[in-house]
PDB file of N, CA and C in Angstrom:
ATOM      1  N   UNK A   1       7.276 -18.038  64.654  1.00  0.00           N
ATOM      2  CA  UNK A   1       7.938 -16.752  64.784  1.00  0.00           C
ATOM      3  C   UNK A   1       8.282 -16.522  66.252  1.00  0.00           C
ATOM      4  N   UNK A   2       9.489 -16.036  66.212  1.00  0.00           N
ATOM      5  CA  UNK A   2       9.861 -15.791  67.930  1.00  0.00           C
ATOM      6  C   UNK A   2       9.096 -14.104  68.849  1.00  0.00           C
ATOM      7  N   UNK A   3       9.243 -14.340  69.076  1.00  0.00           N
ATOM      8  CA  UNK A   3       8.744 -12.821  69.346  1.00  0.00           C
ATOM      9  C   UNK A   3       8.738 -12.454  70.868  1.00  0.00           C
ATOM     10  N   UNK A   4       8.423 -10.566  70.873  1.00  0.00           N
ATOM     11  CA  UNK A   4       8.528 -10.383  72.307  1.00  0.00           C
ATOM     12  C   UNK A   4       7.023 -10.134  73.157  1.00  0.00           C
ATOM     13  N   UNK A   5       6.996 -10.805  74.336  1.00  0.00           N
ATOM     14  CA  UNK A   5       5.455 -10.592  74.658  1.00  0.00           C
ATOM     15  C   UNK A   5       5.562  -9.276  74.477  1.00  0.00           C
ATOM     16  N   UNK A   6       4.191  -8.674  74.702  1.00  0.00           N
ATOM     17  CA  UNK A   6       3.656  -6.782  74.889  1.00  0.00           C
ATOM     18  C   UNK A   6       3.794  -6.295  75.963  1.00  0.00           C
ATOM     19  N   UNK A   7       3.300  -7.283  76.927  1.00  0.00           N
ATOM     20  CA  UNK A   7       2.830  -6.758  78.867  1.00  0.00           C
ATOM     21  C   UNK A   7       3.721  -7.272  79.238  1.00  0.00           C
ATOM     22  N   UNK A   8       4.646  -8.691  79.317  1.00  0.00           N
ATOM     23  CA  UNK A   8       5.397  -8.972  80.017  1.00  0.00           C
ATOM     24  C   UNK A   8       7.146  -8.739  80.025  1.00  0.00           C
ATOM     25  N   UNK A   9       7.320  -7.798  80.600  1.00  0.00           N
ATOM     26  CA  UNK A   9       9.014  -8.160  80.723  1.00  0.00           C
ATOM     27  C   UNK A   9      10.067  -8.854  81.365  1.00  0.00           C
ATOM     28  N   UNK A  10       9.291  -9.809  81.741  1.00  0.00           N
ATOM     29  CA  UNK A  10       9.844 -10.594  83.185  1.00  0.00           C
ATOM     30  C   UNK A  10      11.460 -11.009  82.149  1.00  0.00           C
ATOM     31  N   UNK A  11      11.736 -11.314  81.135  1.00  0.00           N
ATOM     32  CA  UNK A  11      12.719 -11.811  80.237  1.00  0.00           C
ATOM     33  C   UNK A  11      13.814 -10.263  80.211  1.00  0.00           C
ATOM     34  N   UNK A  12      13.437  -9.452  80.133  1.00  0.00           N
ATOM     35  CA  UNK A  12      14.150  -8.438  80.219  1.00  0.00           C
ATOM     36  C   UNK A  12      15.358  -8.824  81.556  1.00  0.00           C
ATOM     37  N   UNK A  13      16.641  -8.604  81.780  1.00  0.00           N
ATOM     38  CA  UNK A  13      17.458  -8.420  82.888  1.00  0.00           C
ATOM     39  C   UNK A  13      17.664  -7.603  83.829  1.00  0.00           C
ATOM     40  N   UNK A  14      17.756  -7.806  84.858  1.00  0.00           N
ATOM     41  CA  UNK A  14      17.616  -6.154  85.900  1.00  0.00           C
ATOM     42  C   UNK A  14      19.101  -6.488  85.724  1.00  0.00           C
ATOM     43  N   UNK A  15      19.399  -5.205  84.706  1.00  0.00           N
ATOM     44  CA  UNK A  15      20.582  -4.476  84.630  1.00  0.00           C
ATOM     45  C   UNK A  15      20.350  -3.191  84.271  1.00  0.00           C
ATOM     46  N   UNK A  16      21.311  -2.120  84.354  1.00  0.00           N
ATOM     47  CA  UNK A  16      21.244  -0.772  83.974  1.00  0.00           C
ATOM     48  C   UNK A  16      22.628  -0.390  83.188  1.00  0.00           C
ATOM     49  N   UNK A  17      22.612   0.056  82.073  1.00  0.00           N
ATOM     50  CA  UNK A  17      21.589   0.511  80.981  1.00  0.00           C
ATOM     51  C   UNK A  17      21.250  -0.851  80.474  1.00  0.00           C
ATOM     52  N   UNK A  18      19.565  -0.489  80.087  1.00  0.00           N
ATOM     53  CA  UNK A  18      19.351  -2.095  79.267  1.00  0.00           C
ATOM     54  C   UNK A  18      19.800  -1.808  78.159  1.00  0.00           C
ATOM     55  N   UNK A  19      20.283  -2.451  77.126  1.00  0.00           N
ATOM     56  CA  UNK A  19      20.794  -2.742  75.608  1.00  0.00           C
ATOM     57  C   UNK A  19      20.044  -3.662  75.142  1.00  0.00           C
ATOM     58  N   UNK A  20      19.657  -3.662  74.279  1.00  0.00           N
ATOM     59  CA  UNK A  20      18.971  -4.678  73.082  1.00  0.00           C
ATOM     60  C   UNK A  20      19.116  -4.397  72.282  1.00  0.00           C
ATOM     61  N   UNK A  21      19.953  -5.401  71.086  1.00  0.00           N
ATOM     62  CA  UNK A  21      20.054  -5.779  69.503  1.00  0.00           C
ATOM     63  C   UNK A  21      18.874  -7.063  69.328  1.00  0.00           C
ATOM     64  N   UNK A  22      18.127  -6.274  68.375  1.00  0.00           N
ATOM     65  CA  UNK A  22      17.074  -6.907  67.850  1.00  0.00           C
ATOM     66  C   UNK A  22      17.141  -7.370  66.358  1.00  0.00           C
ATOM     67  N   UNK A  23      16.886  -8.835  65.758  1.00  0.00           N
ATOM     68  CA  UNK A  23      16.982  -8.545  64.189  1.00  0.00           C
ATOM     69  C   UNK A  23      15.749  -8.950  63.603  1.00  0.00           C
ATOM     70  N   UNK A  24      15.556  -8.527  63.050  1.00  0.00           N
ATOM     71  CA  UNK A  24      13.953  -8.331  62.120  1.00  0.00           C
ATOM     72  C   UNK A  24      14.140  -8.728  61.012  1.00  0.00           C
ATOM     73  N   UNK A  25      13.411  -9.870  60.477  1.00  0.00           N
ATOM     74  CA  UNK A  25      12.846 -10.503  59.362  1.00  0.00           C
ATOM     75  C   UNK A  25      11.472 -10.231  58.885  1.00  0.00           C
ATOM     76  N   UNK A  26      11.017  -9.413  58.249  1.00  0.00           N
ATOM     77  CA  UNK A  26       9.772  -9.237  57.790  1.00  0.00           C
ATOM     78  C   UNK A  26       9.390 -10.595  56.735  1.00  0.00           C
ATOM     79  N   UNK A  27       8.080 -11.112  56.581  1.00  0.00           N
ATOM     80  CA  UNK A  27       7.559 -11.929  56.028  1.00  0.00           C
ATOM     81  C   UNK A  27       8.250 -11.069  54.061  1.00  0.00           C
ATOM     82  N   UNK A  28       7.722 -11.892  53.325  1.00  0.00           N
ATOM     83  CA  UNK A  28       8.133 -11.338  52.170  1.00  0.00           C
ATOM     84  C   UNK A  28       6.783 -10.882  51.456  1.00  0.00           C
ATOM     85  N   UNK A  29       7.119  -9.565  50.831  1.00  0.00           N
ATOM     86  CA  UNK A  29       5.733  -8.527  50.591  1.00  0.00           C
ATOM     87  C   UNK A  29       5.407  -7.589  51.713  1.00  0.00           C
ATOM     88  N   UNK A  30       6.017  -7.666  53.153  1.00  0.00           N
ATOM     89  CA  UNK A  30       5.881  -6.752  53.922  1.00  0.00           C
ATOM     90  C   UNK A  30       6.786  -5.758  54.548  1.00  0.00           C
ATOM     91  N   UNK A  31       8.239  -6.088  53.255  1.00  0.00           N
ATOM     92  CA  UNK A  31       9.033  -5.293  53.944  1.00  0.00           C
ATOM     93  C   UNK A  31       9.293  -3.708  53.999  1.00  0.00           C
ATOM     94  N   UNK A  32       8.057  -2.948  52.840  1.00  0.00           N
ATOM     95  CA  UNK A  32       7.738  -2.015  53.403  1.00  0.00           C
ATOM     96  C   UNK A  32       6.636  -1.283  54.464  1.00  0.00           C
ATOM     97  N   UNK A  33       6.346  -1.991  54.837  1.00  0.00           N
ATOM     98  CA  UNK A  33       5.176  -1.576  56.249  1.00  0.00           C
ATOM     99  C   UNK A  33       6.091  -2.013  57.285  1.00  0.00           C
ATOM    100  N   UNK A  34       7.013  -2.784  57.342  1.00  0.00           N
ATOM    101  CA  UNK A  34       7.377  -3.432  58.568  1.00  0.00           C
ATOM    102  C   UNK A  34       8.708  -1.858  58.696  1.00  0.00           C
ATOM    103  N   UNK A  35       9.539  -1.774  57.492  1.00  0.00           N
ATOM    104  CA  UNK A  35      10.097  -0.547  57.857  1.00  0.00           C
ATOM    105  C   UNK A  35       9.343   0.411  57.660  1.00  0.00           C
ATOM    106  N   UNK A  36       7.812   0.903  57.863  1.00  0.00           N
ATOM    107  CA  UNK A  36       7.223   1.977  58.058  1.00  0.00           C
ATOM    108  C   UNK A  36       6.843   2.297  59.499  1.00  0.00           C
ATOM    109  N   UNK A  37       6.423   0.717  60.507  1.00  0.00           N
ATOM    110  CA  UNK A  37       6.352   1.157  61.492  1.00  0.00           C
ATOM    111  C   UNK A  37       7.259   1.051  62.642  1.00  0.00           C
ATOM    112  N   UNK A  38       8.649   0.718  61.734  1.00  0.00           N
ATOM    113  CA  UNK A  38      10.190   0.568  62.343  1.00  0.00           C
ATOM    114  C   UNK A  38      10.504   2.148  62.490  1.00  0.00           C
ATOM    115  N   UNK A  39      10.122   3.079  61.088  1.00  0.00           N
ATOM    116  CA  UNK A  39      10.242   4.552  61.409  1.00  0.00           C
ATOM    117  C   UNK A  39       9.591   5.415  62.226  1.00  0.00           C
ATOM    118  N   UNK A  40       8.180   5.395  62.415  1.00  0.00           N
ATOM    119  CA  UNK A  40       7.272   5.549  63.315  1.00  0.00           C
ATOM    120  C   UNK A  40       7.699   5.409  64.827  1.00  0.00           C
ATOM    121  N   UNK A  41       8.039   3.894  65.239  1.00  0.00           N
ATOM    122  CA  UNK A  41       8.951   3.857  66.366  1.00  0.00           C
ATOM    123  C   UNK A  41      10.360   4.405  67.036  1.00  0.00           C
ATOM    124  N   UNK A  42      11.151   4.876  65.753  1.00  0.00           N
ATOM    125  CA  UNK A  42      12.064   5.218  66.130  1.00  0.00           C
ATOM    126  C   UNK A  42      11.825   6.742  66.088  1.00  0.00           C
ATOM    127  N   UNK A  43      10.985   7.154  65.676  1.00  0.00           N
ATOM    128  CA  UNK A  43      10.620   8.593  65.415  1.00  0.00           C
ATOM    129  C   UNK A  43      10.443   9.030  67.186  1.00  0.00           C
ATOM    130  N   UNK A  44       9.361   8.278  67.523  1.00  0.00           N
ATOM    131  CA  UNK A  44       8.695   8.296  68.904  1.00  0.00           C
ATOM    132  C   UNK A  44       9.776   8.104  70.015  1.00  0.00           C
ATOM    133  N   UNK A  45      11.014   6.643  69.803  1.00  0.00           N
ATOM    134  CA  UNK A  45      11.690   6.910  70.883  1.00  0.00           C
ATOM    135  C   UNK A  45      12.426   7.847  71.112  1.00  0.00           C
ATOM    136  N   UNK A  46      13.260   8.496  69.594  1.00  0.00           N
ATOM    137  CA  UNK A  46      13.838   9.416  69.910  1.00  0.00           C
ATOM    138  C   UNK A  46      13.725  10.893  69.926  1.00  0.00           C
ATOM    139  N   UNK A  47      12.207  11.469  70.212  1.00  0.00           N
ATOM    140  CA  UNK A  47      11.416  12.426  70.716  1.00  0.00           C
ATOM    141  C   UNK A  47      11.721  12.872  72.310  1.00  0.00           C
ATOM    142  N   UNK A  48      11.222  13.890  72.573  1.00  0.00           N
ATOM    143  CA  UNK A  48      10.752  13.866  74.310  1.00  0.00           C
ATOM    144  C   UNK A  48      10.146  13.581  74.732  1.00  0.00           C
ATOM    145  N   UNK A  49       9.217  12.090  74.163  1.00  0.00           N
ATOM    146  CA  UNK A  49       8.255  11.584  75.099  1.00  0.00           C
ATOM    147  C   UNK A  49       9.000  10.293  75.584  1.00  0.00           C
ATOM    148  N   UNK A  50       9.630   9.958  75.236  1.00  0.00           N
ATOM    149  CA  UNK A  50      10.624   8.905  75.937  1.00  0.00           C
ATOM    150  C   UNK A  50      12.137   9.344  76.588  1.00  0.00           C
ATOM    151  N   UNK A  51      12.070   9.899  77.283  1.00  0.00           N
ATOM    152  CA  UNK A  51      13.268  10.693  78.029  1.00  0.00           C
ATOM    153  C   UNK A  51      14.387   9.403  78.599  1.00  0.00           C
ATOM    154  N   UNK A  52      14.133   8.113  79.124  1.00  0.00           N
ATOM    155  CA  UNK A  52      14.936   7.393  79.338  1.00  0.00           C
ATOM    156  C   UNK A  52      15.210   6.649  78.405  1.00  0.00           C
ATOM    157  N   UNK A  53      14.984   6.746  77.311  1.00  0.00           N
ATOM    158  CA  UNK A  53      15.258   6.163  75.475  1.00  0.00           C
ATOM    159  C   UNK A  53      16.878   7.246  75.324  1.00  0.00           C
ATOM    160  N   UNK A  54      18.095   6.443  75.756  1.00  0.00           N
ATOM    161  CA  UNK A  54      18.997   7.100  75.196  1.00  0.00           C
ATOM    162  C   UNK A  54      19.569   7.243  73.589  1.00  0.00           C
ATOM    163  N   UNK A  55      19.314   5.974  73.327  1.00  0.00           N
ATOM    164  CA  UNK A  55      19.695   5.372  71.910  1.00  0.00           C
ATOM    165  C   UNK A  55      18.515   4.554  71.444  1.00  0.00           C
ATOM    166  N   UNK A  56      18.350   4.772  70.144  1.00  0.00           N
ATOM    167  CA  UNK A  56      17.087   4.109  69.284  1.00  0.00           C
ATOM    168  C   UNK A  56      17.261   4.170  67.588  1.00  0.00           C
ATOM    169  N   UNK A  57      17.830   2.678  66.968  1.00  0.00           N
ATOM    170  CA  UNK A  57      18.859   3.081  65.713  1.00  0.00           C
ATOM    171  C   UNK A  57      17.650   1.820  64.545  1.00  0.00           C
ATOM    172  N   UNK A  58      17.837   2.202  64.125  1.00  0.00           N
ATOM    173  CA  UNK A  58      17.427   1.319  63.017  1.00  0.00           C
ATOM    174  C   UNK A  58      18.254   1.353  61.835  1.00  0.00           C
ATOM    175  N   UNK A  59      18.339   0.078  61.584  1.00  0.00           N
ATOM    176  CA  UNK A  59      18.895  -0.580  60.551  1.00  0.00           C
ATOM    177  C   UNK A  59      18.582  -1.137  59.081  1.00  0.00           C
ATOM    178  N   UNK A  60      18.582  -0.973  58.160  1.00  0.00           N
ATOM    179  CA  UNK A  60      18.086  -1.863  57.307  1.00  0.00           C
ATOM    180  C   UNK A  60      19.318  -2.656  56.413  1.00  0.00           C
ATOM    181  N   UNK A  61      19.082  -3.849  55.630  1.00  0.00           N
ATOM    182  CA  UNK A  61      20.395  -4.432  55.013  1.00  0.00           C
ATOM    183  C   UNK A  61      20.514  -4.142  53.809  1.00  0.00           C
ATOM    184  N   UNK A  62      21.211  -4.229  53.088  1.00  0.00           N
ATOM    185  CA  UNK A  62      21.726  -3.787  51.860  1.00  0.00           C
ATOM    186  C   UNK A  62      21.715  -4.876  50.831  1.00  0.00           C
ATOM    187  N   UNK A  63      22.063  -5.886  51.432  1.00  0.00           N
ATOM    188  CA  UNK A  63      21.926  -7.454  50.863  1.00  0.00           C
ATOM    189  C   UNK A  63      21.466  -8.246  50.805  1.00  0.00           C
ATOM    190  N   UNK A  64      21.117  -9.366  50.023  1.00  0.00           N
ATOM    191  CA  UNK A  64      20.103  -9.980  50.397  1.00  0.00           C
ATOM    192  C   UNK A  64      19.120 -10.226  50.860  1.00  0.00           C
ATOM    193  N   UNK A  65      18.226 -10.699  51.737  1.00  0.00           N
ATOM    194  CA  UNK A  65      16.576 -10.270  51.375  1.00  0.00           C
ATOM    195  C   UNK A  65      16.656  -9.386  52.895  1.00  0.00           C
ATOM    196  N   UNK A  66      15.618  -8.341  52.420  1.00  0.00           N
ATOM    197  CA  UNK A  66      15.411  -7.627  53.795  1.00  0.00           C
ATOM    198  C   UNK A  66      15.418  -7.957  55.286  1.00  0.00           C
ATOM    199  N   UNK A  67      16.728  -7.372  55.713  1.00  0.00           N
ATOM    200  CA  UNK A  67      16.080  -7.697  57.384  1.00  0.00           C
ATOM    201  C   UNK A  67      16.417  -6.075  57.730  1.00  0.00           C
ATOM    202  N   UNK A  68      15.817  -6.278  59.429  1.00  0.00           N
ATOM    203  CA  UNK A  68      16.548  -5.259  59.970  1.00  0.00           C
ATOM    204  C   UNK A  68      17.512  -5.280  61.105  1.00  0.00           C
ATOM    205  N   UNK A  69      17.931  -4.292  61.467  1.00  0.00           N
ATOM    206  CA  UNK A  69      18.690  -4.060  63.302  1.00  0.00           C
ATOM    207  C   UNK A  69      17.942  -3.375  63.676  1.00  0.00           C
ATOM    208  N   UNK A  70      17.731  -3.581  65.163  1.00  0.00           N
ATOM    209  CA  UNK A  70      17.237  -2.632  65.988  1.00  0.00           C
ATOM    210  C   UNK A  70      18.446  -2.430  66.659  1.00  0.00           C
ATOM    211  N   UNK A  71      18.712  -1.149  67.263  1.00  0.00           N
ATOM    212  CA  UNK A  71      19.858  -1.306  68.555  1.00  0.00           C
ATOM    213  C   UNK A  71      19.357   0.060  69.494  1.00  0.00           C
ATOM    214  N   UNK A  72      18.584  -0.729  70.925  1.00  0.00           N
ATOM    215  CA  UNK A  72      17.756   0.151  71.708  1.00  0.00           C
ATOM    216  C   UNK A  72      18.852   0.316  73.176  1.00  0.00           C
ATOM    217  N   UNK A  73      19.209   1.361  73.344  1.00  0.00           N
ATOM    218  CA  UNK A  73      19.624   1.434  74.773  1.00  0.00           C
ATOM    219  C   UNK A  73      18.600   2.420  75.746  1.00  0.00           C
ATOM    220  N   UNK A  74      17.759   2.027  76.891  1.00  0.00           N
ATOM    221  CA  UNK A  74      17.676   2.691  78.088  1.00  0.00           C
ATOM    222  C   UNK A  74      17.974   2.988  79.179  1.00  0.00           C
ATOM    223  N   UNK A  75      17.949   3.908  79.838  1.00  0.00           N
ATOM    224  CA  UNK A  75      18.488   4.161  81.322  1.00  0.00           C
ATOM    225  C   UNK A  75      18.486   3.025  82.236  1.00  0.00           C
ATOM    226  N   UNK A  76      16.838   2.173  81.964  1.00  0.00           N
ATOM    227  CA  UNK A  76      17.323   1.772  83.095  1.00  0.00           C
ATOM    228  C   UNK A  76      15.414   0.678  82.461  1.00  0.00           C
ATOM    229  N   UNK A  77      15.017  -0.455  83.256  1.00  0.00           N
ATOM    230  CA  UNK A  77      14.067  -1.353  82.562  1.00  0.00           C
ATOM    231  C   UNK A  77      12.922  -0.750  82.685  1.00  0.00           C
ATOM    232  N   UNK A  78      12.309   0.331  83.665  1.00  0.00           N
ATOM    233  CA  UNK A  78      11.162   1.033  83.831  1.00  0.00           C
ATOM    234  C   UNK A  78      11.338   2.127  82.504  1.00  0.00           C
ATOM    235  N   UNK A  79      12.605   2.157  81.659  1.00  0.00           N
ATOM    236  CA  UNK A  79      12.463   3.082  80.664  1.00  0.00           C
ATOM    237  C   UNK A  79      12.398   2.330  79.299  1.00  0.00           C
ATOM    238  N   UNK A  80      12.629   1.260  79.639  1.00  0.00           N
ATOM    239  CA  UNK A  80      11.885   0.470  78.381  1.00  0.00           C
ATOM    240  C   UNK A  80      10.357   0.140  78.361  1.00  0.00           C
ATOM    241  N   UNK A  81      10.006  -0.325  79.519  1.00  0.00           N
ATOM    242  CA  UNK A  81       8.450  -0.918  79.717  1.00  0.00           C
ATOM    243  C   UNK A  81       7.821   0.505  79.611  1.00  0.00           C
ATOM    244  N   UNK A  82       8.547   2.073  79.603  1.00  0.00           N
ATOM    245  CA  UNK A  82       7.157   3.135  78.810  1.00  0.00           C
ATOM    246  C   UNK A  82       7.370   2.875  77.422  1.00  0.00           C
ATOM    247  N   UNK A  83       8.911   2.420  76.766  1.00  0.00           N
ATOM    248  CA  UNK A  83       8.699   2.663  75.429  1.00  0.00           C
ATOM    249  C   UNK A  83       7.873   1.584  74.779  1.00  0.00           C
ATOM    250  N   UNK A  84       7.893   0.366  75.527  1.00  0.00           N
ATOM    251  CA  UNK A  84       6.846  -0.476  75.112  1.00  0.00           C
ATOM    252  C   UNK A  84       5.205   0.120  75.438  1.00  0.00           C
ATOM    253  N   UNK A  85       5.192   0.645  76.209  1.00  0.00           N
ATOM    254  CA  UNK A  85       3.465   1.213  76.113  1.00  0.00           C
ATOM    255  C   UNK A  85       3.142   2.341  75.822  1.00  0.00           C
ATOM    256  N   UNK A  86       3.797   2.737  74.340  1.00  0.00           N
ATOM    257  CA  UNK A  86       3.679   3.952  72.931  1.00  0.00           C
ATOM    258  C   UNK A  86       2.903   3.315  72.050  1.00  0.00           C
ATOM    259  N   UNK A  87       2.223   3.591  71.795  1.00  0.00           N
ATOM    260  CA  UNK A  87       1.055   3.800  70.721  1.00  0.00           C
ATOM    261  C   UNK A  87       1.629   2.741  69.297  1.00  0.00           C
ATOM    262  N   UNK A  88       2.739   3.434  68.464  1.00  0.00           N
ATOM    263  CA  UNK A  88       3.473   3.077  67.373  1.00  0.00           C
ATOM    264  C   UNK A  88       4.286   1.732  67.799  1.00  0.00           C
ATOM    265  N   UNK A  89       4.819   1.368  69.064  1.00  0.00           N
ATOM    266  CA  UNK A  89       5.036   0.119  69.544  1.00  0.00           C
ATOM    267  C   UNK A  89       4.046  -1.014  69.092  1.00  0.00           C
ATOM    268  N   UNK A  90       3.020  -0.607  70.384  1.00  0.00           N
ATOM    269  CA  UNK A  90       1.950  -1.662  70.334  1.00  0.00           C
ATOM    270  C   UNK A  90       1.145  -1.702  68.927  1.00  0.00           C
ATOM    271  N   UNK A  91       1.062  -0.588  67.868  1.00  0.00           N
ATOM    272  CA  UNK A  91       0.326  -1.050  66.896  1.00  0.00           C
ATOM    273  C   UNK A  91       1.635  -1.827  65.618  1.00  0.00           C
ATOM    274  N   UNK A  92       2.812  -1.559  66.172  1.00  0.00           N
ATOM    275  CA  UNK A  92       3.198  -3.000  64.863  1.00  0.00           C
ATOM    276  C   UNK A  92       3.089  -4.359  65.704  1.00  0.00           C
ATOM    277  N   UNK A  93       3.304  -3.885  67.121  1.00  0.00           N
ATOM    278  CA  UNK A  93       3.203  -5.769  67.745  1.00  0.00           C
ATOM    279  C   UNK A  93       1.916  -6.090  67.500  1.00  0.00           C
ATOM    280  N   UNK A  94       0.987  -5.503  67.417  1.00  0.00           N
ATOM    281  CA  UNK A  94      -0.550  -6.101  66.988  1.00  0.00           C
ATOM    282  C   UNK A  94      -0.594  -6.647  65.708  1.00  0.00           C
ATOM    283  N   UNK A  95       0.228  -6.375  65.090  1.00  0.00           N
ATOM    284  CA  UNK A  95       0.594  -6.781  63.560  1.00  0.00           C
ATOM    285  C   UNK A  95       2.016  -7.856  63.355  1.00  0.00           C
ATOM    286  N   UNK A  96       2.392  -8.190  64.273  1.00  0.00           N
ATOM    287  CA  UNK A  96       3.563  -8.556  64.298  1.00  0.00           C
ATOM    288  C   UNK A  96       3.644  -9.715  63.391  1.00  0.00           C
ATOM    289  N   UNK A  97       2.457 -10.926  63.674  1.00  0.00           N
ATOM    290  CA  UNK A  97       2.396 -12.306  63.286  1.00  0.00           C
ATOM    291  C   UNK A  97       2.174 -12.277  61.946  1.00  0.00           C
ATOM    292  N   UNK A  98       1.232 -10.874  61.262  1.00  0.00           N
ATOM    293  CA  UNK A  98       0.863 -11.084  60.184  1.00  0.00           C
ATOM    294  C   UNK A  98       2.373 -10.400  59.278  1.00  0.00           C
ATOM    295  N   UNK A  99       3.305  -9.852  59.796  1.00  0.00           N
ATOM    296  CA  UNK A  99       3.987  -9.022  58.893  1.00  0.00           C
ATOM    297  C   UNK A  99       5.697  -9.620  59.411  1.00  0.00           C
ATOM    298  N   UNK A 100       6.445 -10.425  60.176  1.00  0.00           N
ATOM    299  CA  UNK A 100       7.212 -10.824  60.430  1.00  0.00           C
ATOM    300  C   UNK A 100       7.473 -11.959  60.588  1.00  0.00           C
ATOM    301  N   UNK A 101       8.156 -12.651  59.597  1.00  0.00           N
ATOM    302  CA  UNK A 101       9.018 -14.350  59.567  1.00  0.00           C
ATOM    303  C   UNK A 101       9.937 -14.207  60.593  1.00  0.00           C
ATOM    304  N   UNK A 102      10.753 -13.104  61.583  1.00  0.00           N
ATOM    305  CA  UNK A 102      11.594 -13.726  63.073  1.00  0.00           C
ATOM    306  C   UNK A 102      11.659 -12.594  63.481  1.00  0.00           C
ATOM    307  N   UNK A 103      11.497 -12.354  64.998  1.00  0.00           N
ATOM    308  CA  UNK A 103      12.190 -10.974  65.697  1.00  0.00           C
ATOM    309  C   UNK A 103      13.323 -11.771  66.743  1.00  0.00           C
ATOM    310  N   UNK A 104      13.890 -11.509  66.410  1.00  0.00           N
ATOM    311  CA  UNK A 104      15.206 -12.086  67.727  1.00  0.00           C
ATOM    312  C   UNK A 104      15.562 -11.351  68.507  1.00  0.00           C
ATOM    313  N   UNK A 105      15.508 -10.961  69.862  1.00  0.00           N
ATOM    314  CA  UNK A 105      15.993  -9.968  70.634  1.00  0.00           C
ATOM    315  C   UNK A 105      17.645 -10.684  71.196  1.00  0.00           C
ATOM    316  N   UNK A 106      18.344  -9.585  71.580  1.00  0.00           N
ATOM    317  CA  UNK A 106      19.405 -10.277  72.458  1.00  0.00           C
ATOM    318  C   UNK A 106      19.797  -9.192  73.559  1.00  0.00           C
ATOM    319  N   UNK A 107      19.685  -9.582  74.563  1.00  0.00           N
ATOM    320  CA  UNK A 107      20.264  -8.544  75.819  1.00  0.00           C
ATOM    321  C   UNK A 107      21.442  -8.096  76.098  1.00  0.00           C
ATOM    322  N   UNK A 108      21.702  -6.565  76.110  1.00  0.00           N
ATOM    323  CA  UNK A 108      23.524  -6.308  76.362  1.00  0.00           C
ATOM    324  C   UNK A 108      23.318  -5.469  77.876  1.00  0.00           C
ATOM    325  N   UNK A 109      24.950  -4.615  78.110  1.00  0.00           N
ATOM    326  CA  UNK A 109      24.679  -4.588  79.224  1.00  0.00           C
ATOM    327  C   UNK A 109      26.336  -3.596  78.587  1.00  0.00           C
ATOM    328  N   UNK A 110      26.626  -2.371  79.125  1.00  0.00           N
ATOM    329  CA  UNK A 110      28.459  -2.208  78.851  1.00  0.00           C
ATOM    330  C   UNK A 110      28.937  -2.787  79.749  1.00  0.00           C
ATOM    331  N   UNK A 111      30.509  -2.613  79.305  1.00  0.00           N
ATOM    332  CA  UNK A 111      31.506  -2.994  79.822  1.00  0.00           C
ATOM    333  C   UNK A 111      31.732  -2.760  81.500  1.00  0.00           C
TER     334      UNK A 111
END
């Protein structure tokens, strides 16, 4: 399984705004917990406790076997590394191995 470390963002780009499209494969039998703590997360980024969380979308597919989208934009990489150290973050990455067959991240950046 590919995945993203927890503590390290050295892979992240110093660019501003960060963008990330993420796609999520949950193992099979877990694709409702995996979109339970996909809601949980997106609940949290797009609250006021993440103020540099501009955009925080979740996706699910319609077809064929469950995956998801993530599509995260922040201000800036110190506003991703708080949304990575939220509570509802770190408790699906603690779960990640047991409940996900691929997370693929990919880095954007606008025009």
């Amino acid at each position: 399984m590919a995945h993203l470390p927890k503590d390290d963002l050295s892979q992240v780009p110093d660019i501003a705004p960060v963008q990330l499209l993420v796609h999520i494969q949950p193992k099979a039998g877990k694709e409702d917990e995996v979109a339970s703590h996909l809601a949980k997360i997106q609940a949290k980024a797009n609250s006021d406790d993440e103020p540099d969380t501009t955009v925080y979308r979740v996706s699910k597919s319609v077809q064929g076997p469950v995956t998801f989208i993530v599509y995260e934009e922040y201000k800036t990489k110190a506003g991703m590394k708080h949304h990575t150290e939220q509570e509802e973050f770190k408790a699906f990455f603690a779960k990640a191995g047991e409940l996900l067959e691929l997370i693929h991240p990919r880095w954007f950046t606008k025009l």
